[in-house]
PDB file of N, CA and C in Angstrom:
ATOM      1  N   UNK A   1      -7.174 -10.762  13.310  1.00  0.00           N
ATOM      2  CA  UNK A   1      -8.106  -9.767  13.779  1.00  0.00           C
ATOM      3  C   UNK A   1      -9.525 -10.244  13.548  1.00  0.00           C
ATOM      4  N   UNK A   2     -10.577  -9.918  14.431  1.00  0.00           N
ATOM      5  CA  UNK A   2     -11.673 -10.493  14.265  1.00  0.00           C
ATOM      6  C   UNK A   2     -12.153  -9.261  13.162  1.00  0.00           C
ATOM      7  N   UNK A   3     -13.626  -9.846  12.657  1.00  0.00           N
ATOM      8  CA  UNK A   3     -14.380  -8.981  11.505  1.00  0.00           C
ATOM      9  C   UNK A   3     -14.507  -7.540  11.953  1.00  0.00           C
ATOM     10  N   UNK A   4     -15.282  -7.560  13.531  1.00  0.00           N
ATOM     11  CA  UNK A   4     -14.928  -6.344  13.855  1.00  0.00           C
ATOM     12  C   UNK A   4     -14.424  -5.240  14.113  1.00  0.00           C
ATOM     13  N   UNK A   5     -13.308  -5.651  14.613  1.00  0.00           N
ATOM     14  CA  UNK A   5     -11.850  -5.082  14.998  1.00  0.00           C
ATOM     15  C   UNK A   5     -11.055  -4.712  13.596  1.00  0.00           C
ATOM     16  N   UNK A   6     -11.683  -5.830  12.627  1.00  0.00           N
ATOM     17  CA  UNK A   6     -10.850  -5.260  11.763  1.00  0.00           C
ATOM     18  C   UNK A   6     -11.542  -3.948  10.810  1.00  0.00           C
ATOM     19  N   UNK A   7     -13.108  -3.514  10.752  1.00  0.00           N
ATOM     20  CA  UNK A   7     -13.735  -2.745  10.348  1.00  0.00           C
ATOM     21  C   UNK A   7     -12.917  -1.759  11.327  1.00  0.00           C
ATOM     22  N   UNK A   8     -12.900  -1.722  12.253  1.00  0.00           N
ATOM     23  CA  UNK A   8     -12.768  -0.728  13.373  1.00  0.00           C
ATOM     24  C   UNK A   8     -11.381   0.379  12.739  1.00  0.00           C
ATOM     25  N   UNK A   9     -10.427  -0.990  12.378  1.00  0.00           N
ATOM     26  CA  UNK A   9      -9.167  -0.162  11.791  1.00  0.00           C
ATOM     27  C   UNK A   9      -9.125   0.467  10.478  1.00  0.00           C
ATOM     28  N   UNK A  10      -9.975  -0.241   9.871  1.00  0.00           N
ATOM     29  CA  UNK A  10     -10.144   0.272   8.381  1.00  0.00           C
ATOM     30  C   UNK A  10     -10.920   1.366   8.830  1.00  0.00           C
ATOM     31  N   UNK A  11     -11.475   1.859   9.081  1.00  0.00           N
ATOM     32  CA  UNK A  11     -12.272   2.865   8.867  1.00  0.00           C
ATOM     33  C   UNK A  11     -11.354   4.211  10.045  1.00  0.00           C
ATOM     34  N   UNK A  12     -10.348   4.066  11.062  1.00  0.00           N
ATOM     35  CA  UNK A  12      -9.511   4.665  11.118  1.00  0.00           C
ATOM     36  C   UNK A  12      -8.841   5.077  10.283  1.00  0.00           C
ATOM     37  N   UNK A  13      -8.338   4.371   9.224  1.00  0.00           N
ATOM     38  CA  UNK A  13      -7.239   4.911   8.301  1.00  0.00           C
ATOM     39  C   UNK A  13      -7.780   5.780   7.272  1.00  0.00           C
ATOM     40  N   UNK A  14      -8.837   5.897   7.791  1.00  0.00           N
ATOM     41  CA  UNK A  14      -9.392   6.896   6.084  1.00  0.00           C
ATOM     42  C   UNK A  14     -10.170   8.272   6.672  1.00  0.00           C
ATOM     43  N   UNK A  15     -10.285   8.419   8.628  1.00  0.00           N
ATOM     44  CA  UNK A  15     -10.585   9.517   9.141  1.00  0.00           C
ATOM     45  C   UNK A  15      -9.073  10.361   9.437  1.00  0.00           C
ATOM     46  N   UNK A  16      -9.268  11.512   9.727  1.00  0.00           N
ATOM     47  CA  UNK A  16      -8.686  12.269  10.486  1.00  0.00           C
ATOM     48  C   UNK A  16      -8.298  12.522  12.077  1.00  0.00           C
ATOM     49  N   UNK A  17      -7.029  12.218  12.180  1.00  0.00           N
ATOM     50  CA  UNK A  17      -5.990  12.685  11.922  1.00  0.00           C
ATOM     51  C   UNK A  17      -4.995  11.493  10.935  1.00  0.00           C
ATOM     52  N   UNK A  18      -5.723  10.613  11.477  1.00  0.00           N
ATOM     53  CA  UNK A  18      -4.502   9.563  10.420  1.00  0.00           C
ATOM     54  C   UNK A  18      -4.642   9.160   9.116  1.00  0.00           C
ATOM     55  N   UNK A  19      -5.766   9.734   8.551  1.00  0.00           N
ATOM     56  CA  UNK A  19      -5.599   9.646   6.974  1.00  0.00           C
ATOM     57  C   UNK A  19      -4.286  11.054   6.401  1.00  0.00           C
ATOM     58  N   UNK A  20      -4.264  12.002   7.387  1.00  0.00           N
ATOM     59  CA  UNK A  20      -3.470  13.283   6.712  1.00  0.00           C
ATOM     60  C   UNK A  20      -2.140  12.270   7.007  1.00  0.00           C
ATOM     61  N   UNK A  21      -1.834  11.667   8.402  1.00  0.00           N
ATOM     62  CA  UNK A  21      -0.961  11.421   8.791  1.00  0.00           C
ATOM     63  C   UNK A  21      -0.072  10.262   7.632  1.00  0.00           C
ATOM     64  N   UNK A  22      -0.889   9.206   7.227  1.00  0.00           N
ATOM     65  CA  UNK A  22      -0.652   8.258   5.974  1.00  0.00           C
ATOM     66  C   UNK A  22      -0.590   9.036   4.659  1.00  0.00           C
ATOM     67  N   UNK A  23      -0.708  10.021   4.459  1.00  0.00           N
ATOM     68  CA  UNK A  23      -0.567  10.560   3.447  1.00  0.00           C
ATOM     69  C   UNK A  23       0.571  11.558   3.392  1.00  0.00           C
ATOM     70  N   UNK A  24       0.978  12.298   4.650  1.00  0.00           N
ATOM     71  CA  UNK A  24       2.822  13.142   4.202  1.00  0.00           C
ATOM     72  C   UNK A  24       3.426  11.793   4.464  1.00  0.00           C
ATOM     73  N   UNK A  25       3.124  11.044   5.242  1.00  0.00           N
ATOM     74  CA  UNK A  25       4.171   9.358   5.151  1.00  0.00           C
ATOM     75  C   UNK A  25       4.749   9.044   3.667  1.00  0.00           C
ATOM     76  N   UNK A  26       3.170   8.980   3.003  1.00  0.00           N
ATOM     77  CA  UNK A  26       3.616   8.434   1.608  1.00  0.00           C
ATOM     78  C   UNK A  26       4.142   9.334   0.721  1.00  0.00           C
ATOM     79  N   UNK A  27       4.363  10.448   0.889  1.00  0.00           N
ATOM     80  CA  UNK A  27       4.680  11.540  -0.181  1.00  0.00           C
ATOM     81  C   UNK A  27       6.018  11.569   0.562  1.00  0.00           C
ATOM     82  N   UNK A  28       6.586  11.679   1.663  1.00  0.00           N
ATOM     83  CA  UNK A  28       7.887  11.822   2.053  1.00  0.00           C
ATOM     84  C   UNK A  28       8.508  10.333   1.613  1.00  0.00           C
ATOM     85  N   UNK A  29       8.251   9.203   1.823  1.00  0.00           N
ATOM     86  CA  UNK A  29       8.334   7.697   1.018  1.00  0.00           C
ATOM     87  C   UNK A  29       8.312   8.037  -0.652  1.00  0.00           C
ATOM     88  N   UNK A  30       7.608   8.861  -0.988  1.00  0.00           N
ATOM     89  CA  UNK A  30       7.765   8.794  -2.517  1.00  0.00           C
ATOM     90  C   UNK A  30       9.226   9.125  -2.828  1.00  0.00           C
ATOM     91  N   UNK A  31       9.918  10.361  -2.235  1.00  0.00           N
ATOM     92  CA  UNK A  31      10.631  11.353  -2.942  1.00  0.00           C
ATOM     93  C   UNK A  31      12.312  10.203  -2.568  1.00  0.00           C
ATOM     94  N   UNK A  32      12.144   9.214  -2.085  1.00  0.00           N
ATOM     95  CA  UNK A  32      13.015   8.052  -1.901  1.00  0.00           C
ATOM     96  C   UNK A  32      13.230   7.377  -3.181  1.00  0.00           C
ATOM     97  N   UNK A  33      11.697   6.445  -3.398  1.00  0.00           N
ATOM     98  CA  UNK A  33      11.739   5.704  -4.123  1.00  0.00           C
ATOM     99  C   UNK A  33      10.117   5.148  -4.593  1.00  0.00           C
ATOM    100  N   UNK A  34      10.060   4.423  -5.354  1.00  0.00           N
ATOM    101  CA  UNK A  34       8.795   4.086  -6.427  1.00  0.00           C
ATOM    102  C   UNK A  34       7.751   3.036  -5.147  1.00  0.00           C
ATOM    103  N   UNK A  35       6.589   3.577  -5.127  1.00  0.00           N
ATOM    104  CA  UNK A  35       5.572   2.769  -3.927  1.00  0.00           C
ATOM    105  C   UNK A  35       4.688   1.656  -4.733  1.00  0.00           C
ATOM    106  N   UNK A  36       4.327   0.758  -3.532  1.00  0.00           N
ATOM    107  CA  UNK A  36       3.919   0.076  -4.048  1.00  0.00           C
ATOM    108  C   UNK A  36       2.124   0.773  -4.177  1.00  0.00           C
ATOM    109  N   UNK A  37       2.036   1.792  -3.707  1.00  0.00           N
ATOM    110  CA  UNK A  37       0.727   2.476  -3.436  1.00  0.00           C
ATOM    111  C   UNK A  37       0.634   3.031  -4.571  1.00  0.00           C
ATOM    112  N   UNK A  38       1.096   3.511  -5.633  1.00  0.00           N
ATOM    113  CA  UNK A  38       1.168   4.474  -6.637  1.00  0.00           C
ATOM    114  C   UNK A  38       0.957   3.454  -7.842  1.00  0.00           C
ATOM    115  N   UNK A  39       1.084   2.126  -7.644  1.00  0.00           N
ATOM    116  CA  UNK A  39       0.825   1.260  -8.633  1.00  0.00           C
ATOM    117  C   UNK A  39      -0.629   0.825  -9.013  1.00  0.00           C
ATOM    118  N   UNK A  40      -0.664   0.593 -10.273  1.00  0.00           N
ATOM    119  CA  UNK A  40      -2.077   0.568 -11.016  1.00  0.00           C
ATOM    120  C   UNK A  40      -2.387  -0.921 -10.859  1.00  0.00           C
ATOM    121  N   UNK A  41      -1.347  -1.864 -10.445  1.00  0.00           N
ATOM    122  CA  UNK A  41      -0.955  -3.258 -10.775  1.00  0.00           C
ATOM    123  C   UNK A  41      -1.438  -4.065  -9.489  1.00  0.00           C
ATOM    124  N   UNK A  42      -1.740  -2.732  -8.254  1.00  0.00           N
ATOM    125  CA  UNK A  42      -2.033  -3.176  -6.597  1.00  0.00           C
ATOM    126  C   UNK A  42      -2.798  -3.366  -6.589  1.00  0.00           C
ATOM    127  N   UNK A  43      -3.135  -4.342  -6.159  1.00  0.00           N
ATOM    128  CA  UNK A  43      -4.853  -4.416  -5.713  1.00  0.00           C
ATOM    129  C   UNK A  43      -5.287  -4.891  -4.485  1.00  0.00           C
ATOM    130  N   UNK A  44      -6.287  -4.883  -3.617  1.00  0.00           N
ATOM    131  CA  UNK A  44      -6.606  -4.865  -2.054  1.00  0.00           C
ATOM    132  C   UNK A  44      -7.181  -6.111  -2.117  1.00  0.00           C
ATOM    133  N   UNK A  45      -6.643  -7.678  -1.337  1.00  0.00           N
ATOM    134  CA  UNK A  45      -6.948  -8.735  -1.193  1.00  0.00           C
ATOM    135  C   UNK A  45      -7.343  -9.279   0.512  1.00  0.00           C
ATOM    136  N   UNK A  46      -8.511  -8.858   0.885  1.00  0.00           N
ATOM    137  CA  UNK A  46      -8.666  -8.593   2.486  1.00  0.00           C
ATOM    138  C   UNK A  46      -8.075  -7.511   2.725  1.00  0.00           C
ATOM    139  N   UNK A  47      -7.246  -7.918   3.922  1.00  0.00           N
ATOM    140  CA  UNK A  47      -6.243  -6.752   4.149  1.00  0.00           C
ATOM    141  C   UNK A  47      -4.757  -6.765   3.655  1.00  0.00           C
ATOM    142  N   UNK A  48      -4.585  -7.457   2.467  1.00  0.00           N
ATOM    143  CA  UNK A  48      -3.018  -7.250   1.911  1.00  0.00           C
ATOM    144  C   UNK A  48      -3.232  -6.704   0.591  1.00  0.00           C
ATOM    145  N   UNK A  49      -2.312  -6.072   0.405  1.00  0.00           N
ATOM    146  CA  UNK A  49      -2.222  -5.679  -1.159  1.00  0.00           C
ATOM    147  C   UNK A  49      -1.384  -6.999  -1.796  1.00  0.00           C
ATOM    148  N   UNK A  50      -2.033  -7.468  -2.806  1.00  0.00           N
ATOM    149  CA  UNK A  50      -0.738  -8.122  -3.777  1.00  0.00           C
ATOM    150  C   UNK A  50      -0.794  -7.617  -5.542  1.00  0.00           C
ATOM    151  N   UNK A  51       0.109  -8.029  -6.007  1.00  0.00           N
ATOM    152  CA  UNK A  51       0.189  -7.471  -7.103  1.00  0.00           C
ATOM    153  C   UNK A  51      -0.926  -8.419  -8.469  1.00  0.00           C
ATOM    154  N   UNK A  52      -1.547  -7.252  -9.713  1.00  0.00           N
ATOM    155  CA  UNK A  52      -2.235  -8.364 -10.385  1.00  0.00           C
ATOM    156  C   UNK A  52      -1.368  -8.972 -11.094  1.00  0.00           C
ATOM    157  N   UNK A  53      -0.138  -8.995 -11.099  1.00  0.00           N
ATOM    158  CA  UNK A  53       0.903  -8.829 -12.324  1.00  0.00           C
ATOM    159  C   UNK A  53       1.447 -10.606 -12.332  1.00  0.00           C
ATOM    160  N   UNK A  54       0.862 -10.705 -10.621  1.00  0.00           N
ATOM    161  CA  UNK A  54       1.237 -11.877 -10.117  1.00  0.00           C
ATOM    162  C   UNK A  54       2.792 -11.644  -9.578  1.00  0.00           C
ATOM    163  N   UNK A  55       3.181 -10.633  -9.084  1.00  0.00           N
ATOM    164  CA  UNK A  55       4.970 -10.779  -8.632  1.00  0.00           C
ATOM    165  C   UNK A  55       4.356 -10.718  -7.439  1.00  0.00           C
ATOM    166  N   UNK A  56       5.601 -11.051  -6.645  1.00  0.00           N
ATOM    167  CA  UNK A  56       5.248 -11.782  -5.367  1.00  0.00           C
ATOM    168  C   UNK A  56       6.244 -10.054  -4.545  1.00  0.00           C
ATOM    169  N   UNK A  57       5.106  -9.507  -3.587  1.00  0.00           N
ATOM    170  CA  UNK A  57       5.614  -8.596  -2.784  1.00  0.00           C
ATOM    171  C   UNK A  57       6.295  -9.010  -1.769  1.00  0.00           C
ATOM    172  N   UNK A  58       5.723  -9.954  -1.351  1.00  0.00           N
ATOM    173  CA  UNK A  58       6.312 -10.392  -0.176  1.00  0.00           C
ATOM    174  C   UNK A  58       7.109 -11.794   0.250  1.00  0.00           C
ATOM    175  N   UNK A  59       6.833 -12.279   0.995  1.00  0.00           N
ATOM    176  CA  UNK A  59       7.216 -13.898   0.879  1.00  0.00           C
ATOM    177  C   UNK A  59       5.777 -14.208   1.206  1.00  0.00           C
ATOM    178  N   UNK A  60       4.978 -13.609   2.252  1.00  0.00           N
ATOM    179  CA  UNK A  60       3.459 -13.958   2.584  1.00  0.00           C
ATOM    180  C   UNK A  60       2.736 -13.865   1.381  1.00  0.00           C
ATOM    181  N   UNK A  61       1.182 -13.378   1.996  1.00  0.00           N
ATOM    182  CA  UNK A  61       0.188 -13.429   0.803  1.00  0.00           C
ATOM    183  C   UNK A  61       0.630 -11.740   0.197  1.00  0.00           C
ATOM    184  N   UNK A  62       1.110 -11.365   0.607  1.00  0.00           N
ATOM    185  CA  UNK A  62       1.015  -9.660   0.109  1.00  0.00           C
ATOM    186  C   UNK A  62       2.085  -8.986   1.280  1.00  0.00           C
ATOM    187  N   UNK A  63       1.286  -7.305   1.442  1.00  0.00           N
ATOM    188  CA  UNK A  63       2.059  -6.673   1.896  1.00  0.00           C
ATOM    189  C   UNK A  63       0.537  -6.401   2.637  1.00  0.00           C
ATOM    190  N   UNK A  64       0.831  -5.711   3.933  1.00  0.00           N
ATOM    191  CA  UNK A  64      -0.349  -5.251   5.092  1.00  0.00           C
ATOM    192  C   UNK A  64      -0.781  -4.049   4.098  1.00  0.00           C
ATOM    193  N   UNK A  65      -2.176  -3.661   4.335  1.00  0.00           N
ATOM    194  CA  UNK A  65      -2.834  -2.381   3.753  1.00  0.00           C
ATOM    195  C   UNK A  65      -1.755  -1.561   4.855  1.00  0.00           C
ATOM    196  N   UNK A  66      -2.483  -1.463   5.547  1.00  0.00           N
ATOM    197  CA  UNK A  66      -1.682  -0.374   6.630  1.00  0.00           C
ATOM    198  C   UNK A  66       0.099   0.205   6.262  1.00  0.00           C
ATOM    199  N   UNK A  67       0.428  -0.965   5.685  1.00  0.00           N
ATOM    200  CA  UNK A  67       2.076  -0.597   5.241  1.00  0.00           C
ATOM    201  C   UNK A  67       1.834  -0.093   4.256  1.00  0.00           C
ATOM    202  N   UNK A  68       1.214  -0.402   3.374  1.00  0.00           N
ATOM    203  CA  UNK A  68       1.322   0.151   1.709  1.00  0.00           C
ATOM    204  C   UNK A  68       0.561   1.826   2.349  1.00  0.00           C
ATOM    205  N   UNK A  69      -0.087   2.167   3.059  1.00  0.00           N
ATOM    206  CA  UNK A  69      -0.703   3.317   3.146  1.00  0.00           C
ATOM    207  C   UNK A  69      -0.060   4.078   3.892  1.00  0.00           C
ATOM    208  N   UNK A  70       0.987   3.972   4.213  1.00  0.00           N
ATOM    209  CA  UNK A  70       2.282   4.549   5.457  1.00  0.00           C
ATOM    210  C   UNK A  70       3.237   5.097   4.204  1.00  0.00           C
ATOM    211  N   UNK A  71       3.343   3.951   2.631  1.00  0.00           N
ATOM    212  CA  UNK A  71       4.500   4.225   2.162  1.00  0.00           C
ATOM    213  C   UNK A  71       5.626   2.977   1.722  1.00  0.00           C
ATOM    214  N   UNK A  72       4.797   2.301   2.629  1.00  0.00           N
ATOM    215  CA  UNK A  72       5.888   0.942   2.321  1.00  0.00           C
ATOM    216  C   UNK A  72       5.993   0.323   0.627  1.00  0.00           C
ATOM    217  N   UNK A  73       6.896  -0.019   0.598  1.00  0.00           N
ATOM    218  CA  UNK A  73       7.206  -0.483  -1.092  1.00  0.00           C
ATOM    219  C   UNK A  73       8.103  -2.373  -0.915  1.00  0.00           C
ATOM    220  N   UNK A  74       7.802  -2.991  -2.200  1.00  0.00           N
ATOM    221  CA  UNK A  74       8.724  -4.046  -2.379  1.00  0.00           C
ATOM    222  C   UNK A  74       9.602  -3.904  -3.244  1.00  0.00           C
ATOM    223  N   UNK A  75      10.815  -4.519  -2.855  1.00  0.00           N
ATOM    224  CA  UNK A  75      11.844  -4.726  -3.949  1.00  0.00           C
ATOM    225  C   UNK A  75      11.854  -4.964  -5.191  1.00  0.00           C
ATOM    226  N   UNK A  76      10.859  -5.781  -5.373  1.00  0.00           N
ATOM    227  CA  UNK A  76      10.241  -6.067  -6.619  1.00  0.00           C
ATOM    228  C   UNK A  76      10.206  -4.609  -7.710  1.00  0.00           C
ATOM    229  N   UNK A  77       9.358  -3.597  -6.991  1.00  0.00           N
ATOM    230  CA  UNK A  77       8.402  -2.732  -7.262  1.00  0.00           C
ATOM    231  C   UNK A  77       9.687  -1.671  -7.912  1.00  0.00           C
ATOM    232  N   UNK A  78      10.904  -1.580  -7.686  1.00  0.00           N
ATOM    233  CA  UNK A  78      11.784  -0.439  -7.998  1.00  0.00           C
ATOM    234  C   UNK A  78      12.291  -1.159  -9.207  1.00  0.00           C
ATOM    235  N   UNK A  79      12.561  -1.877  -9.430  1.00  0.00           N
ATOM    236  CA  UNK A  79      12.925  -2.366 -11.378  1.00  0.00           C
ATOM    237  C   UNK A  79      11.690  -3.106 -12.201  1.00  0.00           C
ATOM    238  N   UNK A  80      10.673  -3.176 -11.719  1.00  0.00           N
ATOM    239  CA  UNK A  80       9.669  -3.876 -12.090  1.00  0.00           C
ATOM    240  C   UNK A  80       8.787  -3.309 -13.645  1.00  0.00           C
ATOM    241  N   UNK A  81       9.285  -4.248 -14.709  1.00  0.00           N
ATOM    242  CA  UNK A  81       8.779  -3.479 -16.097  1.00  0.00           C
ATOM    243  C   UNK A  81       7.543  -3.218 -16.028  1.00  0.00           C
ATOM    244  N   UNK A  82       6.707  -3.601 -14.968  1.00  0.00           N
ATOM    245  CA  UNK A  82       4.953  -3.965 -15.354  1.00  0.00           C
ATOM    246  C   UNK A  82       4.560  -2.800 -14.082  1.00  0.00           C
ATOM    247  N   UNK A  83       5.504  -1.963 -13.377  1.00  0.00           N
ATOM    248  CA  UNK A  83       5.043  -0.959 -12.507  1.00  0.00           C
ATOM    249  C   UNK A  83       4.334   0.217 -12.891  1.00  0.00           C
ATOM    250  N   UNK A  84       3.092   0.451 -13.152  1.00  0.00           N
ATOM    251  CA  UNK A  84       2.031   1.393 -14.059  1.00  0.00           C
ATOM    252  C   UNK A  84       2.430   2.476 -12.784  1.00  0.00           C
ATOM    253  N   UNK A  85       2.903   3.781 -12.661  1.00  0.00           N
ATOM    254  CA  UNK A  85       2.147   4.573 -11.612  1.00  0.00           C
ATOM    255  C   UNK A  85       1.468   5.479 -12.525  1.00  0.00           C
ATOM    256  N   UNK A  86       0.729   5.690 -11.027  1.00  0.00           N
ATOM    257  CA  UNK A  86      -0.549   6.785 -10.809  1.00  0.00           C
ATOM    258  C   UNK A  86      -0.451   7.573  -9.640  1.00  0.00           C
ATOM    259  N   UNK A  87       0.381   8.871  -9.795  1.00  0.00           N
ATOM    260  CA  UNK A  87       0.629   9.615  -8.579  1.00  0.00           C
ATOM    261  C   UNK A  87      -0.855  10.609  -8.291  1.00  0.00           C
ATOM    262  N   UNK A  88      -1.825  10.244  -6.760  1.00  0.00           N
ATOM    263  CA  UNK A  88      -3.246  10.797  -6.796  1.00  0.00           C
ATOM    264  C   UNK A  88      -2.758  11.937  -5.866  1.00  0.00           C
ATOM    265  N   UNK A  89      -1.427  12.252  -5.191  1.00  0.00           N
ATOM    266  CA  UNK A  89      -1.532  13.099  -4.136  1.00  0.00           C
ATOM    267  C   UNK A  89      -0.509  14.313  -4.504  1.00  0.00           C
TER     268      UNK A  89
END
């Protein structure tokens, strides 16, 4: 994505309608299983989250913002001793 295009999307995901919309995503995703969004350990690297813990979410560099803000989680993340949550919603 170019610089622009990619401001363009970020700043979608945090207006209305699709910030409400990413947010019953992730609360209906919670009541499943443990997010990688709820972790204290996530942190925003461009546009991927990876972990500081150093575990590997993905096989790539991370996981897409956009997924982690839908709800998406790694395998890692459901037995993971170093998973801090912080439920904000």
């Amino acid at each position: 994505m170019t610089p622009k295009k990619t401001k363009i999307v970020e700043q979608e995901m945090f207006e209305e309608p699709m910030a409400s919309l990413l947010t019953n995503s992730r609360i209906e995703a919670r009541r499943k299983r443990r997010l990688v969004y709820d972790c204290m350990n996530a942190i925003v690297v461009g546009q991927n989250v990876v972990c500081r813990k150093k575990h590997k979410l993905s096989f790539t560099k991370g996981l897409g913002l956009l997924s982690v803000l839908r709800g998406r989680t790694s395998l890692i993340c459901q037995t993971c001793k170093d998973y801090d949550e912080e439920i904000t919603e």
